[in-house]
Protein backbone atom coordinates (compact mmCIF):
# COMPACT_ATOMS: atom_id res chain seq x y z
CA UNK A 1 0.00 0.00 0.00
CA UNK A 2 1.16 3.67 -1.04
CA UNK A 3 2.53 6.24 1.53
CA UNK A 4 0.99 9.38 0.35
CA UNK A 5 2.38 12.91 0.83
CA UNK A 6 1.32 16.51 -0.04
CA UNK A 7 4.20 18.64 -0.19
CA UNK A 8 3.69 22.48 -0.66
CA UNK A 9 0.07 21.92 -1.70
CA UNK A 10 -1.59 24.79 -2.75
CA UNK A 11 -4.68 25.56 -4.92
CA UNK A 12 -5.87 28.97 -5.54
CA UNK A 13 -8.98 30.21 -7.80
CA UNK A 14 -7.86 33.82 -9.28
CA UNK A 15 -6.64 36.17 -6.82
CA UNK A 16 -8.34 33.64 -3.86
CA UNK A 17 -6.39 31.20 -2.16
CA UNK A 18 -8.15 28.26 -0.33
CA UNK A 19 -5.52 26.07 0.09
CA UNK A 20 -1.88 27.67 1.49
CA UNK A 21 1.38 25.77 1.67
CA UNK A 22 -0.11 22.32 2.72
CA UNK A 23 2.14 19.63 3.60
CA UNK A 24 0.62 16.05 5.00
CA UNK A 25 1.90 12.43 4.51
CA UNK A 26 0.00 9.65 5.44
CA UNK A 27 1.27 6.46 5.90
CA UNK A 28 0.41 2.91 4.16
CA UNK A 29 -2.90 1.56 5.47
CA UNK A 30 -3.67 4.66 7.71
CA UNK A 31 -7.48 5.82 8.15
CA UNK A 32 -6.85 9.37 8.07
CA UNK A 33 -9.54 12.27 8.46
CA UNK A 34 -9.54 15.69 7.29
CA UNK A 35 -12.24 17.46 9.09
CA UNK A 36 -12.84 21.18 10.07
CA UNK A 37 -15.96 23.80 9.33
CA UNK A 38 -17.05 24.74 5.89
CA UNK A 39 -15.03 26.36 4.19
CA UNK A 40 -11.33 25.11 5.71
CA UNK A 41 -10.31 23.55 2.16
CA UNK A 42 -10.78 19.83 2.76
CA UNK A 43 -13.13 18.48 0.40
CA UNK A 44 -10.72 20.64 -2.52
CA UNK A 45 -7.69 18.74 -0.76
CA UNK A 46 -9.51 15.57 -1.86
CA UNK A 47 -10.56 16.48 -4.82
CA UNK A 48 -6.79 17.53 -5.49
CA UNK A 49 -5.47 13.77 -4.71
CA UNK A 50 -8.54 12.42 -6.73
CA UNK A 51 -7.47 14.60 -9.74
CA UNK A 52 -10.77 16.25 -9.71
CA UNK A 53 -9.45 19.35 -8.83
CA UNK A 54 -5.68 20.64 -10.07
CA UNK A 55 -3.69 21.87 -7.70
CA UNK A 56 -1.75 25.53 -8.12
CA UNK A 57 1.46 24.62 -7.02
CA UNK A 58 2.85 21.76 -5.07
CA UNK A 59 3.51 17.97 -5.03
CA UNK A 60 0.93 15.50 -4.57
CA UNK A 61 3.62 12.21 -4.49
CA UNK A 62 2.56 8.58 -3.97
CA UNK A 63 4.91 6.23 -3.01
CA UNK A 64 7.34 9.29 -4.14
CA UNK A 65 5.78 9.50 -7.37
CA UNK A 66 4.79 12.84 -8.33
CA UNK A 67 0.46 12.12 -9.27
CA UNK A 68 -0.31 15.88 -9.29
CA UNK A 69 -0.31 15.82 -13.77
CA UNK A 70 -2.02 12.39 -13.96
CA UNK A 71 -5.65 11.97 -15.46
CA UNK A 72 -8.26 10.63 -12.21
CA UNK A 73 -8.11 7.41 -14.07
CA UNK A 74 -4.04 6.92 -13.90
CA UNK A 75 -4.20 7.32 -10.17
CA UNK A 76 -5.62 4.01 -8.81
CA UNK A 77 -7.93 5.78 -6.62
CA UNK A 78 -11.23 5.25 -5.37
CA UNK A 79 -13.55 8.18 -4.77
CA UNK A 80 -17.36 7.84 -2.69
CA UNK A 81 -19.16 11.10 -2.87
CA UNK A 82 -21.43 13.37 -0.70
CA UNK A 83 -24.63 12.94 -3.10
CA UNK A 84 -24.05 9.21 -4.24
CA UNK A 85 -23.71 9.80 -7.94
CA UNK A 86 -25.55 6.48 -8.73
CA UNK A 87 -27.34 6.16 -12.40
CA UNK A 88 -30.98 6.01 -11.55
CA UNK A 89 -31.47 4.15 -14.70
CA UNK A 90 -29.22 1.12 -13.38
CA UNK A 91 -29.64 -1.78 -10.87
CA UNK A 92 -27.68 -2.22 -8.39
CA UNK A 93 -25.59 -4.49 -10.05
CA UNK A 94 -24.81 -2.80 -12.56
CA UNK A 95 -23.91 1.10 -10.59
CA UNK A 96 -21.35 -1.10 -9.03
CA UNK A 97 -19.80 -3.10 -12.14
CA UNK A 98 -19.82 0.08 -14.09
CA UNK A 99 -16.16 1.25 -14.09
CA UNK A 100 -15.32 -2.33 -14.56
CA UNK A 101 -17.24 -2.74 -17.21
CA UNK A 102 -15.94 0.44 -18.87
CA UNK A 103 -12.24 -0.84 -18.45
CA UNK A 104 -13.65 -3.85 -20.38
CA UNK A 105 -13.09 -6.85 -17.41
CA UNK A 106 -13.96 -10.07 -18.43
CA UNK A 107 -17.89 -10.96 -17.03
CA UNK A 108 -16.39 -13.48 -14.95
CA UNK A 109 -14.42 -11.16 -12.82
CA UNK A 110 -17.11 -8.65 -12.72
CA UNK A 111 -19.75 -10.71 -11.55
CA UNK A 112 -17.01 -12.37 -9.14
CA UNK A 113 -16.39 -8.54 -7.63
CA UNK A 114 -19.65 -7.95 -7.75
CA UNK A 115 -20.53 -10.68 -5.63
CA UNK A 116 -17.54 -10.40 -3.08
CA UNK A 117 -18.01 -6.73 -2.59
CA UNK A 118 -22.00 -6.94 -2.25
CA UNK A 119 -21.69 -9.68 0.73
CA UNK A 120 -19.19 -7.40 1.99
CA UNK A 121 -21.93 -4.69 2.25
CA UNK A 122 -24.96 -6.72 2.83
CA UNK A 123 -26.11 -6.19 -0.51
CA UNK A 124 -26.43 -9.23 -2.20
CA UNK A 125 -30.87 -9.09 -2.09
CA UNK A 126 -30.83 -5.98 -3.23
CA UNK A 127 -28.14 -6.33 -6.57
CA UNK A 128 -31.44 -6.12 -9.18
CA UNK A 129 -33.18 -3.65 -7.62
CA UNK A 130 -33.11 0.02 -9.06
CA UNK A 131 -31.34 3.04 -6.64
CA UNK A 132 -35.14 4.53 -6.33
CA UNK A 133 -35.94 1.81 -4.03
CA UNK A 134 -33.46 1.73 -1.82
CA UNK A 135 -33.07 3.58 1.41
CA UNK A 136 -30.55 6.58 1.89
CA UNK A 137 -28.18 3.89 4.20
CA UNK A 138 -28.58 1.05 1.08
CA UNK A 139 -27.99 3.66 -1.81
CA UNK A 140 -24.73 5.17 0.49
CA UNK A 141 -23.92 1.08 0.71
CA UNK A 142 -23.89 0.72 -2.99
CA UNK A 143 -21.82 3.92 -3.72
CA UNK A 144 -18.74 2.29 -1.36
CA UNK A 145 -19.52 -0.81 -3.22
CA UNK A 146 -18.98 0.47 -6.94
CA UNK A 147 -15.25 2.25 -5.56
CA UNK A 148 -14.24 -1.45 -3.84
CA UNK A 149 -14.87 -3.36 -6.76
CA UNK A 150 -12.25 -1.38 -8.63
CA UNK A 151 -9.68 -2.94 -5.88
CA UNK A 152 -8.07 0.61 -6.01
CA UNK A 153 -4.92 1.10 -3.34
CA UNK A 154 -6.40 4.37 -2.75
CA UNK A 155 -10.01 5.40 -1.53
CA UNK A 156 -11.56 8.68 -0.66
CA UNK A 157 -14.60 9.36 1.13
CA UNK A 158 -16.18 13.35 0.29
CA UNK A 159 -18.43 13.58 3.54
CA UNK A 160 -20.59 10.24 2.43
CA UNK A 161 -23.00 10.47 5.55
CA UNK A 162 -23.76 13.97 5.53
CA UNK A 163 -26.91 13.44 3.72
CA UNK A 164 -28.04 10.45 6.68
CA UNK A 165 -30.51 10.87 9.39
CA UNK A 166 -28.43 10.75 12.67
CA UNK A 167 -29.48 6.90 13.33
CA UNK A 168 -28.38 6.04 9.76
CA UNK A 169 -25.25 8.13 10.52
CA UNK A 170 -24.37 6.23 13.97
CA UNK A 171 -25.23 2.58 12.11
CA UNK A 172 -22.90 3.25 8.86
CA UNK A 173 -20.12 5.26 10.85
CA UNK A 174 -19.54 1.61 12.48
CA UNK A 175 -20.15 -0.60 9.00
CA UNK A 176 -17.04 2.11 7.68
CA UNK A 177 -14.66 1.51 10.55
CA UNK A 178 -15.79 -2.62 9.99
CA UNK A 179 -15.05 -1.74 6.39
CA UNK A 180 -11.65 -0.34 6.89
CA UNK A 181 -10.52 -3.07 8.85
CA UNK A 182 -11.60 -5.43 6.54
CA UNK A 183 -9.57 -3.91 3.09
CA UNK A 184 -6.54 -2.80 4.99
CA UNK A 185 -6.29 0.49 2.29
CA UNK A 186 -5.27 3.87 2.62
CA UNK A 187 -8.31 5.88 3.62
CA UNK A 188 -8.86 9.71 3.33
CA UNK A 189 -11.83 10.63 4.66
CA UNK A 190 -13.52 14.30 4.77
CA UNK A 191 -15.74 15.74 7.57
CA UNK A 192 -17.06 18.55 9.16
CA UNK A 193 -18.27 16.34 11.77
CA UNK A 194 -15.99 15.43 14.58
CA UNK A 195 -18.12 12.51 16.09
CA UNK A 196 -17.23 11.41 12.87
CA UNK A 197 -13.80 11.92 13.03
CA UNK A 198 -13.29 10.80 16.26
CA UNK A 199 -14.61 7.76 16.11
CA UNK A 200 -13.49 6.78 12.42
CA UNK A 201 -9.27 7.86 12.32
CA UNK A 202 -6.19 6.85 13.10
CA UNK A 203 -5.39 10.15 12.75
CA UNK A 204 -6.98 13.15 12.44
CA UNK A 205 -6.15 16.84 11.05
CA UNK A 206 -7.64 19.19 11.65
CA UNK A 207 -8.21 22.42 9.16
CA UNK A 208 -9.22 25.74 9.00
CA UNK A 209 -9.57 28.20 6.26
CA UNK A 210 -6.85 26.02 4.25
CA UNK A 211 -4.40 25.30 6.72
CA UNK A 212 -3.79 22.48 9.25
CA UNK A 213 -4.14 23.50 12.74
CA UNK A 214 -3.15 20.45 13.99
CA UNK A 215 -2.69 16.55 13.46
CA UNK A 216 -2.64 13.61 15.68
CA UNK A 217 -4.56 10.62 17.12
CA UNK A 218 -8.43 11.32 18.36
CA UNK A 219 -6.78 11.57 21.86
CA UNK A 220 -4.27 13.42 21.11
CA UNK A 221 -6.21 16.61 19.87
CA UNK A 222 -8.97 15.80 22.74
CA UNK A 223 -6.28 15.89 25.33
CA UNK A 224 -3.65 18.19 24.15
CA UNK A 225 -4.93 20.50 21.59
CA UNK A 226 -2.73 22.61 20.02
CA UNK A 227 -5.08 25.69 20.13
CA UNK A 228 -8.00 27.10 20.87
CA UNK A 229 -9.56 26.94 17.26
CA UNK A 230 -8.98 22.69 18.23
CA UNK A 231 -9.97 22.79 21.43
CA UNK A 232 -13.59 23.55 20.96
CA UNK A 233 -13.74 21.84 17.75
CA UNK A 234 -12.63 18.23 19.33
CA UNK A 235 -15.22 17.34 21.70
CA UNK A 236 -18.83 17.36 22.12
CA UNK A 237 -20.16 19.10 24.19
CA UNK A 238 -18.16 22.04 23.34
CA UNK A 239 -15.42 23.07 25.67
CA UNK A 240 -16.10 26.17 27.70
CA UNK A 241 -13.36 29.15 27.25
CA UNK A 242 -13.13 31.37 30.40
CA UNK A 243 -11.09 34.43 30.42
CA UNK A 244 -8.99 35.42 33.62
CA UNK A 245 -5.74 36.57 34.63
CA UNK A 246 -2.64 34.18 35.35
CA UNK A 247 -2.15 35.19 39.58
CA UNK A 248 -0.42 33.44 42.37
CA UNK A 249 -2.27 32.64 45.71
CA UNK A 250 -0.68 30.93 48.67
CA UNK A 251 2.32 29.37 46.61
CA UNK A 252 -0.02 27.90 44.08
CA UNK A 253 -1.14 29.48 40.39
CA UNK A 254 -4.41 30.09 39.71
CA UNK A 255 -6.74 31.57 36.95
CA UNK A 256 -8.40 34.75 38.49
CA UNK A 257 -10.99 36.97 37.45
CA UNK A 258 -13.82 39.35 38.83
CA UNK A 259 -15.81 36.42 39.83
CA UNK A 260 -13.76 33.17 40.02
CA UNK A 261 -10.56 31.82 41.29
CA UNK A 262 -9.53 29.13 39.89
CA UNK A 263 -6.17 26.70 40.92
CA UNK A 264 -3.95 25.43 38.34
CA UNK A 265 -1.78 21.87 39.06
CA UNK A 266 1.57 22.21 40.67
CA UNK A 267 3.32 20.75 37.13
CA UNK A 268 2.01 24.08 35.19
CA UNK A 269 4.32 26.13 37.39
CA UNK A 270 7.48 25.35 35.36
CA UNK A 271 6.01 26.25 31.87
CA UNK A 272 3.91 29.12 32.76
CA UNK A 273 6.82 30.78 35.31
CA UNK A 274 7.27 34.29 33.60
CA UNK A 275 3.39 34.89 32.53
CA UNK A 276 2.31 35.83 35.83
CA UNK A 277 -0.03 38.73 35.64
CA UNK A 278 -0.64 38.19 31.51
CA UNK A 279 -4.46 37.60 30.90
CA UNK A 280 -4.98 33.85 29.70
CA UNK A 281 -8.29 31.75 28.46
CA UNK A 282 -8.71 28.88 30.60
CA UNK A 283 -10.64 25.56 28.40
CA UNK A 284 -12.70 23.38 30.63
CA UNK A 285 -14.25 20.48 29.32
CA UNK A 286 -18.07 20.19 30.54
CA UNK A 287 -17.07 16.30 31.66
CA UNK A 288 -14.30 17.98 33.81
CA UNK A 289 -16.14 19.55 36.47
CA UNK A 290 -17.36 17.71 39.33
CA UNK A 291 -20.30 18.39 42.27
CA UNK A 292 -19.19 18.96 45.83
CA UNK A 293 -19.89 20.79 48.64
CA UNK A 294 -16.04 22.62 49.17
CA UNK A 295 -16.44 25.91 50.35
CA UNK A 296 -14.07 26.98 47.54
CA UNK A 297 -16.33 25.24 44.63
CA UNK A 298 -18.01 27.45 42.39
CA UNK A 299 -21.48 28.12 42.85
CA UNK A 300 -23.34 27.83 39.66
CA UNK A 301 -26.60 28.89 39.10
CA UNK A 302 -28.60 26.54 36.56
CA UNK A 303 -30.33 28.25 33.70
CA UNK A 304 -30.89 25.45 31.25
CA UNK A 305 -31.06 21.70 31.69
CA UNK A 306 -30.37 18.85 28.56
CA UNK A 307 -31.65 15.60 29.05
CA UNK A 308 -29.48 13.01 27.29
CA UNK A 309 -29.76 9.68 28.46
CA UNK A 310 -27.33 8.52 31.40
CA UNK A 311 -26.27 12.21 31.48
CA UNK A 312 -27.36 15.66 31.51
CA UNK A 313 -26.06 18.82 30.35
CA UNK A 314 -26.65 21.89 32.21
CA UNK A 315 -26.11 25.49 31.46
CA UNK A 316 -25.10 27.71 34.25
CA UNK A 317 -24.60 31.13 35.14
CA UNK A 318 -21.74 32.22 37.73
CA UNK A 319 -20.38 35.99 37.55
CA UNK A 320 -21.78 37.22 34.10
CA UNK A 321 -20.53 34.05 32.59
CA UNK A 322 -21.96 30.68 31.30
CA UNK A 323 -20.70 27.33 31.19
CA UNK A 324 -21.61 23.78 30.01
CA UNK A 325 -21.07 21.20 32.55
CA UNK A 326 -22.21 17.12 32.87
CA UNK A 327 -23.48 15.79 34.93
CA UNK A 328 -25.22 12.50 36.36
CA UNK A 329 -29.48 12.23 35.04
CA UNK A 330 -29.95 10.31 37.91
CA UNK A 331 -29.57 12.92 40.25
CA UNK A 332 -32.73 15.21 39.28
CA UNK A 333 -31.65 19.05 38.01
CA UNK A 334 -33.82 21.74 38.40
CA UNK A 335 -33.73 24.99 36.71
CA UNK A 336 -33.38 28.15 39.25
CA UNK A 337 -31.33 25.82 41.54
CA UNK A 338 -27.80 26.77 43.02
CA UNK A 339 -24.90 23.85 42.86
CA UNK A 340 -21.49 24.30 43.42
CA UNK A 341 -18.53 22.33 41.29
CA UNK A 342 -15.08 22.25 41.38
CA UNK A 343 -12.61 22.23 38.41
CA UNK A 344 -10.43 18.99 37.90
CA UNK A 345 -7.16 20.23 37.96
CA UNK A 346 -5.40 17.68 35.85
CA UNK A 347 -7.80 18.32 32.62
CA UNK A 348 -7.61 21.96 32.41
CA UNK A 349 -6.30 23.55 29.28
CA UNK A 350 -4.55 27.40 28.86
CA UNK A 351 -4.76 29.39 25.95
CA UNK A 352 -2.84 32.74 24.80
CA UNK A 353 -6.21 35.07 24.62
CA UNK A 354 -4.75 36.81 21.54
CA UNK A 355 -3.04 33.86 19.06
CA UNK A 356 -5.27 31.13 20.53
CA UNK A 357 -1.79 28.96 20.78
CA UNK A 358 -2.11 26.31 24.02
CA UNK A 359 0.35 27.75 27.22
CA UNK A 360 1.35 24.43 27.75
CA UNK A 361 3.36 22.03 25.51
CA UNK A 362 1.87 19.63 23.31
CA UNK A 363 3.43 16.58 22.91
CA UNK A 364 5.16 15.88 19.30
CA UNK A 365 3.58 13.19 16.87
């Protein structure tokens, strides 16, 4: 399987640039996701491996071939889009023989493919039936079936369960990382979901308006994000961003503002030394406070209660400013009530209020 690298990608449409200076390499049999908001420049990076799209300048190498001049059809990739792109006026069948049959295979191998890649995807009752009467989960099915018949070393999803209700999207999100395991290929896939992402890659990166904000595994970028921009991207709920000043109280660091004092661990001491007195944004993760009755918790007055299952989230109120914090459904939540949580020291993230860049290091890939 081909290690595939973007060196110096960029692709630019008159005096616009969307994608700057882009440089990713992905290794043989990786599952690697390019996700980030509209707009960031990933489903144009795809398009630029496909061959769908030609890039300005740059390298697009696999296995340190240079691809970036080669017709779609030279590249031995595999490409499943956002809308399908099935022929209504073709079985099933036949949607997914169709390339084959247009490279003129023999009908034995087709129908062998065929066959193979249908059982694959649970397909195999449906092969004569027409793309009209299938669901939107079957018709996605078949348009992942017609790109692994071609056998390609290369395969590129373009958001492919965008268009899914979210119980189609939770069932097919697990048939694709079954899938993966199964073909052992190089996967790009693009989302602006990061459920998606999170639960699908090996890796993930992370862009915004055409340039990588960071890389890594899922737990990586939940853990130690690079920046603020990734830090309430990775993670649902969204992390809450506080804004205080970096103080010292009783030999220990904290976060301090108007309202709120907040300690920071022991460890932070040695990287954050000289910013005492600088304002910072402190990231909390709604799983990372916890209920207790310390006179030094923060009282939080509840505004808003979500219901979801074994957990709620609650919206509260404390000093002009609101946060998002889990907590237990068991334990009923009223509205109008006061409850006081502390901060878990170990999961707290700092930010530089005007770049966004993390305060503390993150660890290299």
């Amino acid at each position: 399987m081909p290690v595939i690298e973007l060196k110096n990608l960029k692709k630019s449409y008159g005096a616009v640039t969307v994608i700057e200076d882009l440089n990713l390499t992905m290794a043989d049999g990786e599952f690697v996701v390019l996700v980030g908001p509209s707009g960031c420049g990933k489903s144009t990076t795809l398009r630029m491996i496909a061959g769908l799209e030609t890039n300005t300048d740059g390298q697009i190498l696999v296995d340190g071939n240079d691809v970036s001049k080669l017709e779609p059809k030279e590249r031995d990739i595999a490409m499943v889009f956002q809308d399908y792109a099935l022929y209504p006026h073709m079985n099933v069948a036949k949607n997914m023989s169709f390339a084959l049959r247009l490279a003129r295979y023999k009908k034995a191998e087709i129908n062998k493919r065929v066959t193979e890649v249908a059982a694959m995807l649970d397909l195999t009752d449906y092969l004569d039936r027409m793309p009209g009467e299938l669901s939107g989960g079957q018709r996605q099915r078949v348009a992942m079936g017609r790109a692994l018949v071609r056998d390609a070393s290369i395969f590129l999803f373009d958001e492919p369960l965008s268009n899914l209700d979210a119980k189609l999207r939770g069932q097919m999100r697990a048939e694709l990382a079954l899938l993966s395991q199964r073909i052992e290929k190089n996967i790009i896939y693009v989302t602006h979901d990061q459920v998606e992402a999170m639960t699908l890659g090996d890796r993930i990166v992370v862009m915004k308006s055409g340039e990588v904000m960071q890389e890594g595994t899922p737990e990586q970028l939940y853990r130690t994000p690079a920046n603020k921009f990734v830090a309430g991207f990775i993670g649902s709920p969204t992390m809450n961003f506080l804004d205080g000043t970096l103080a010292t109280e009783n030999d220990r660091l904290v976060v301090r503002s108007d309202s709120y004092s907040i300690p920071l661990p022991k460890a932070f001491l040695q990287h954050l030394k000289g910013a005492v007195g600088n304002p910072v944004t402190l990231g909390i993760r709604p799983s990372s406070f916890e209920e207790t009755e310390s006179p030094d918790a923060l009282s939080m007055n509840i505004i808003l209660s979500e219901y979801i299952g074994s957990e709620s989230v609650v919206i509260c109120e404390f000093g002009g400013q609101r946060v998002s914090i889990e907590v237990n459904s068991a334990a009923p939540v009223k509205v109008g009530e006061i409850r006081k949580f502390a901060v878990k020291e170990e999961e707290i993230h700092l930010f530089d209020p005007n770049t966004g860049t993390s305060l503390l290091p993150v660890p290299a890939l």
